[in-house]
Protein backbone atom coordinates (compact mmCIF):
# COMPACT_ATOMS: atom_id res chain seq x y z
CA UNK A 1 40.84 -67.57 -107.55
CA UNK A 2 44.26 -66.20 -108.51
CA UNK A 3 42.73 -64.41 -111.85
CA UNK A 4 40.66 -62.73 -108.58
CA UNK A 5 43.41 -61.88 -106.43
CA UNK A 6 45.67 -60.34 -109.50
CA UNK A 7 42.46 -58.12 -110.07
CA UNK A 8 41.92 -56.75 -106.46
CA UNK A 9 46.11 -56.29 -106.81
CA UNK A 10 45.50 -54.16 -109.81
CA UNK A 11 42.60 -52.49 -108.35
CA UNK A 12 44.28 -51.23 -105.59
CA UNK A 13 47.41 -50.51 -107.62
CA UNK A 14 45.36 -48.31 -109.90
CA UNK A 15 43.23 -46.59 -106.54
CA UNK A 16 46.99 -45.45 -105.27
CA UNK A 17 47.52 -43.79 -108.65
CA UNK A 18 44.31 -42.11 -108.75
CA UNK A 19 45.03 -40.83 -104.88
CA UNK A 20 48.07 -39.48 -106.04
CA UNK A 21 47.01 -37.74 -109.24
CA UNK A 22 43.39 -36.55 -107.17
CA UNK A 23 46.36 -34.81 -104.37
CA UNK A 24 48.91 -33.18 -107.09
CA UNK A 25 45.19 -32.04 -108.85
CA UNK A 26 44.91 -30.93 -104.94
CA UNK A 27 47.95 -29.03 -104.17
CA UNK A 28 47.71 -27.24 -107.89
CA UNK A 29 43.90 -25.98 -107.21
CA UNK A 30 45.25 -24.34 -104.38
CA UNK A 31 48.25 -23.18 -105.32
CA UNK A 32 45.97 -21.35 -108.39
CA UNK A 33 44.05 -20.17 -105.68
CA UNK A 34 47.16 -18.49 -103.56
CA UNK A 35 48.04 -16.79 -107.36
CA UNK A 36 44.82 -15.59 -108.30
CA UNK A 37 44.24 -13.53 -105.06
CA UNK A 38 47.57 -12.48 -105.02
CA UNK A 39 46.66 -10.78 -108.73
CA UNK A 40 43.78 -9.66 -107.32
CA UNK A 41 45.70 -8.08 -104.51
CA UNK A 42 48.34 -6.44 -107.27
CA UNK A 43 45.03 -5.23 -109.17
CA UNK A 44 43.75 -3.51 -106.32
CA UNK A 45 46.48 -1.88 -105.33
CA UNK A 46 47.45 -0.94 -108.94
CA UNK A 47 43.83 0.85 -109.37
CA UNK A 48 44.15 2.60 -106.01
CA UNK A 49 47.55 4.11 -107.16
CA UNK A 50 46.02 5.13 -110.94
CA UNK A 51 43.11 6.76 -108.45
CA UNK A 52 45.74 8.69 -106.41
CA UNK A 53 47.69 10.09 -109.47
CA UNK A 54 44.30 11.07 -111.10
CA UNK A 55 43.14 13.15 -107.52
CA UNK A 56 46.91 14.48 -107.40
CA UNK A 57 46.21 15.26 -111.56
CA UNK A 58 42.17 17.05 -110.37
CA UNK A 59 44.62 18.96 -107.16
CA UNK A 60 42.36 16.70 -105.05
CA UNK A 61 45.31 16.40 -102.72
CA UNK A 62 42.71 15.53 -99.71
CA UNK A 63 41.73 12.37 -101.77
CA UNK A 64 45.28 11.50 -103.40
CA UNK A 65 45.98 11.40 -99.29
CA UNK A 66 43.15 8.99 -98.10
CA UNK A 67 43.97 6.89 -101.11
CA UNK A 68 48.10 7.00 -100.30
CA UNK A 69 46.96 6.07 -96.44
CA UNK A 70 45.15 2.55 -97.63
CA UNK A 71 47.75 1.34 -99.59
């Protein structure tokens, strides 16, 4: 009965480590998440400016506009 009861203990004992590592695994996924749109964002933002120097390069000066206005 107490080989039993020292199991269970180490069950649980081992259940709160794998709650613990399952939540850091947690918090990282979505701090990766947060990151990757934030590059995503940045990449966006860095193609819309390469698109307004190339209009301001073609004298497109309507476009280079537009573009400047959705930044």
């Amino acid at each position: 009965m107490e080989e039993i009861n020292e199991e269970q203990k180490n069950i649980r004992e081992l259940q709160g480590e794998l709650r613990e590592k399952i939540e850091a695994i947690d918090l990282e996924c979505e701090q990766l998440r947060e990151e990757t749109m934030m590059v995503r964002q940045q990449s966006a933002n860095t193609q819309i400016r390469l698109a307004i120097l190339k209009a301001r390069q073609n004298h497109d000066f309507a476009q280079a506009s537009h573009l400047t206005s959705t930044l």
